[in-house]
Protein backbone atom coordinates (compact mmCIF):
# COMPACT_ATOMS: atom_id res chain seq x y z
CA UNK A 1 11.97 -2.80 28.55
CA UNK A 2 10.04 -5.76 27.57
CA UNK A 3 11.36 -9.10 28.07
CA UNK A 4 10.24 -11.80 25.18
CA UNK A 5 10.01 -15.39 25.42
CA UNK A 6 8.96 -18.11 22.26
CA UNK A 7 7.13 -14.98 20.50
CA UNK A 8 5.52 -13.29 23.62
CA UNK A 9 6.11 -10.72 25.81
CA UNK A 10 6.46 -12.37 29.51
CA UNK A 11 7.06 -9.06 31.99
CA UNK A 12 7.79 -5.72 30.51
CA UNK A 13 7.80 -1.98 31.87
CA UNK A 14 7.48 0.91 29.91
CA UNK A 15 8.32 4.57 30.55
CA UNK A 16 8.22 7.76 28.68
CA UNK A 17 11.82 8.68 28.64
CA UNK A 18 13.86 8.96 25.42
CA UNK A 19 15.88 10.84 23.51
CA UNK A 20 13.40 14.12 23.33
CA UNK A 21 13.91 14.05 27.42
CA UNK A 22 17.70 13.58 27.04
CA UNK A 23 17.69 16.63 24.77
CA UNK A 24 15.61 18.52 27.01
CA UNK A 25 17.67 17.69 29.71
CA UNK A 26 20.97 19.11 28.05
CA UNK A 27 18.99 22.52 27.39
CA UNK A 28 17.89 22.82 30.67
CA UNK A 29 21.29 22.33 32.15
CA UNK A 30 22.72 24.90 29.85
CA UNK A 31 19.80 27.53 30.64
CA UNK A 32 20.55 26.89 34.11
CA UNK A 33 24.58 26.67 34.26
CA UNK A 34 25.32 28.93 31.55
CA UNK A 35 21.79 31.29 30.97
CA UNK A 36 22.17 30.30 27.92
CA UNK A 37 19.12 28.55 25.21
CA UNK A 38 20.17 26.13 22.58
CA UNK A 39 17.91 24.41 20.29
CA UNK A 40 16.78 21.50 20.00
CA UNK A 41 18.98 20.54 17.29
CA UNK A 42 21.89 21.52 18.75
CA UNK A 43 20.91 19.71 22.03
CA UNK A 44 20.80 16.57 19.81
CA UNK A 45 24.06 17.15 18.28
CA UNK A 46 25.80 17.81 21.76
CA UNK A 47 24.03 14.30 22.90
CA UNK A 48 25.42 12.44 20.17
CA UNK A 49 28.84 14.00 19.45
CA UNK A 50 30.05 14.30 23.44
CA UNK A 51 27.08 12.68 25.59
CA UNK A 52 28.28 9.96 27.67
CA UNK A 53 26.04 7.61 29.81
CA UNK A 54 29.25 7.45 32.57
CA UNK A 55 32.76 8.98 32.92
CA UNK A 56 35.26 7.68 30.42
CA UNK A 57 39.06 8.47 29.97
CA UNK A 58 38.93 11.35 28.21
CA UNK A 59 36.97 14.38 28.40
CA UNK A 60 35.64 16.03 24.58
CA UNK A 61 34.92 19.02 24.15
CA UNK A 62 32.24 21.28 21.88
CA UNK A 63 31.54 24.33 20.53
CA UNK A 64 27.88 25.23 20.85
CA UNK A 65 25.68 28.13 19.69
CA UNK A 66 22.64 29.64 21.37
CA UNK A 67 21.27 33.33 22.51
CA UNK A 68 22.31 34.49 25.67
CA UNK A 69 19.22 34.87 27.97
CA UNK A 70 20.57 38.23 29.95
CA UNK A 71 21.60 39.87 26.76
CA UNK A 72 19.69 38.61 23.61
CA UNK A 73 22.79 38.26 21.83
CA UNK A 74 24.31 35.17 19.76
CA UNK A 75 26.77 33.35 22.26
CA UNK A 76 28.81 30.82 21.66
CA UNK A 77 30.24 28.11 24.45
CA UNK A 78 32.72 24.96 24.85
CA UNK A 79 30.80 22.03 26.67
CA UNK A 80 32.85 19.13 28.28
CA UNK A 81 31.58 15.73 27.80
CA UNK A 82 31.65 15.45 31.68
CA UNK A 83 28.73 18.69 31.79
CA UNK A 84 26.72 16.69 29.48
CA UNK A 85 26.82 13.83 31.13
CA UNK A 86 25.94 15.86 34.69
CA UNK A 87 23.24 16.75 32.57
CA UNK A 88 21.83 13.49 30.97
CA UNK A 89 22.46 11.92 34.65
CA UNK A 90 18.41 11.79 36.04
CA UNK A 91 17.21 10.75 32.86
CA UNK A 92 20.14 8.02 31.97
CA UNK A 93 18.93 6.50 35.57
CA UNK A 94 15.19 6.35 34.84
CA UNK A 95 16.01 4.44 31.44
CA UNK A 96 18.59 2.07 34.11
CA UNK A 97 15.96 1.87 36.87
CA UNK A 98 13.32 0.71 34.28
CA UNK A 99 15.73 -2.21 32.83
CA UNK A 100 16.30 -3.40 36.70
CA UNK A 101 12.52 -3.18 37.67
CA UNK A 102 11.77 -5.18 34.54
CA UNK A 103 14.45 -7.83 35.08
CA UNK A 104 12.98 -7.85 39.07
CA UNK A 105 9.64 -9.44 37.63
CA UNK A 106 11.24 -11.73 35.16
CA UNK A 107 10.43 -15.34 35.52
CA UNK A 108 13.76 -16.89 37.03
CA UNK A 109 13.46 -19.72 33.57
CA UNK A 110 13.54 -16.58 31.72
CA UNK A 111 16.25 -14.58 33.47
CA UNK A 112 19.17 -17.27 33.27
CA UNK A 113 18.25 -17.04 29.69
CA UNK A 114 18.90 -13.07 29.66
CA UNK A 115 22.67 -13.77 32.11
CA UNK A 116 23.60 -15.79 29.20
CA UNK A 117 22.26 -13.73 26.02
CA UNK A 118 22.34 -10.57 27.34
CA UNK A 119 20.35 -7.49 27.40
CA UNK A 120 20.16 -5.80 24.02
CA UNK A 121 19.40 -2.45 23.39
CA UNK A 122 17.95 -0.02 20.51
CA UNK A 123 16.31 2.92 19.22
CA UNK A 124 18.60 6.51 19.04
CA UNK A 125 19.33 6.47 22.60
CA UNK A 126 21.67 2.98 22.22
CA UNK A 127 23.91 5.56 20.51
CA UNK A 128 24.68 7.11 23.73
CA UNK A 129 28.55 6.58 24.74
CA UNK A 130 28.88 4.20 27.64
CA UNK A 131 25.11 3.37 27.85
CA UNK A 132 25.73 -0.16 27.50
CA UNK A 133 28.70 0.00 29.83
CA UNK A 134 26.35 1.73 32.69
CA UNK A 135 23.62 -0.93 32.27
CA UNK A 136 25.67 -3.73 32.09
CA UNK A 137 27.32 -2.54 35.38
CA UNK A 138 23.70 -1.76 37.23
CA UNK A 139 22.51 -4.94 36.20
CA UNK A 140 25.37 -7.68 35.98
CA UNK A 141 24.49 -8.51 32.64
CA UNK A 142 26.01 -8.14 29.16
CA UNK A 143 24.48 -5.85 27.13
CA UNK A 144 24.72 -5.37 22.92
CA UNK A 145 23.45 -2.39 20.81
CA UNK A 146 21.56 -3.72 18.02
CA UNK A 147 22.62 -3.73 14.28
CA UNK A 148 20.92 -0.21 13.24
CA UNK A 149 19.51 0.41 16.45
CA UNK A 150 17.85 3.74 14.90
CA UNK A 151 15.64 1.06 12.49
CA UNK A 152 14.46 -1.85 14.81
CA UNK A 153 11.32 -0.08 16.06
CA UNK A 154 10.32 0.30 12.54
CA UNK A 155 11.95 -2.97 10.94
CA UNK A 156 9.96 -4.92 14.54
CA UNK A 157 6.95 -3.35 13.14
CA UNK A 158 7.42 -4.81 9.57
CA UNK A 159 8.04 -8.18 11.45
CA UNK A 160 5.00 -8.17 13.27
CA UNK A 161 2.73 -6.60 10.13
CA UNK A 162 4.42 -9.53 7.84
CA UNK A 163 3.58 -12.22 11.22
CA UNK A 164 0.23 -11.01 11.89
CA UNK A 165 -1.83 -14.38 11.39
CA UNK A 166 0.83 -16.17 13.73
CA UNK A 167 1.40 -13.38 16.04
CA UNK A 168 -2.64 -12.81 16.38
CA UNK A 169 -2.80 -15.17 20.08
CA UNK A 170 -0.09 -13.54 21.25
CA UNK A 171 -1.75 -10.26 20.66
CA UNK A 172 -5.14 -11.44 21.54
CA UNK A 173 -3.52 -12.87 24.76
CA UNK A 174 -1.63 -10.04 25.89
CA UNK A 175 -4.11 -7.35 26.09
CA UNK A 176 -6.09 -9.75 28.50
CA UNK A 177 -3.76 -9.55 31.09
């Protein structure tokens, strides 16, 4: 999380935790509850079709395909959002933890600013059911998803390619620090 003031960055924490982890996540839980192995892809599709940062008031359900581990054989299951959720839980924290250790070295100027405006967030894992919810409960704070939260990493990149001359102190400044 990186928190931006008049076109710089003024505290900021970064972790390696995204969607790839999530996914990773949801296959491990499956080897280990079911002794089961989905792919990838089909860890994705369970993440974005019934993955849910927190409980809500219904519980989905979804058929999933993957090779039984004890038998070799095709198997098909029925996951509950509330499994995938059990299973998304350590990683959905270290993305939470990470907002809350960022907002703990935010200047104070800076962090009546973000009560007001609110945390926004992006990139595939804002597409997560209830993930704005959760933070906005750990932290006190509103919290939007971006418009096309799968393109701002890109579309930020154009910005700052297309800004380069005036962006070029800010740059130059940062990696001092």
């Amino acid at each position: 999380m990186l928190s931006f003031h008049f076109g710089g960055i003024i505290s900021g924490k970064s972790i390696r935790v995204a969607g790839d982890e999530l996914n990773e996540a949801i296959i491990e839980y499956i080897k280990r509850e079911h002794n089961v192995l989905i792919g990838e892809t089909s860890a994705e599709e369970v993440k974005l079709t019934i993955g849910s940062a927190c409980p809500s008031m219904t519980v989905e359900e979804m058929e999933v395909k993957g090779r039984d581990l004890q038998t070799g054989l095709p198997k098909t299951l029925v996951l509950t959002s509330t499994q995938i959720e059990e299973a998304m839980k350590d990683v959905i924290m270290q993305i939470v933890n990470s907002i809350k250790a960022t907002l703990e070295i935010t200047p104070p100027e800076l962090a009546s600013d973000i009560m007001i405006n609110g945390i926004t967030i992006s990139g595939g894992s804002a597409l997560i059911k209830n993930l704005d919810r959760l933070i906005a409960l750990q932290t006190g704070i509103p919290v939007n998803i971006a418009k096309d939260p799968l393109d701002c990493i890109v579309n930020g990149c154009l910005s700052v390619l297309d800004n380069i001359d005036s962006l070029k102190s800010v740059l130059i400044n940062s990696k001092r620090k």
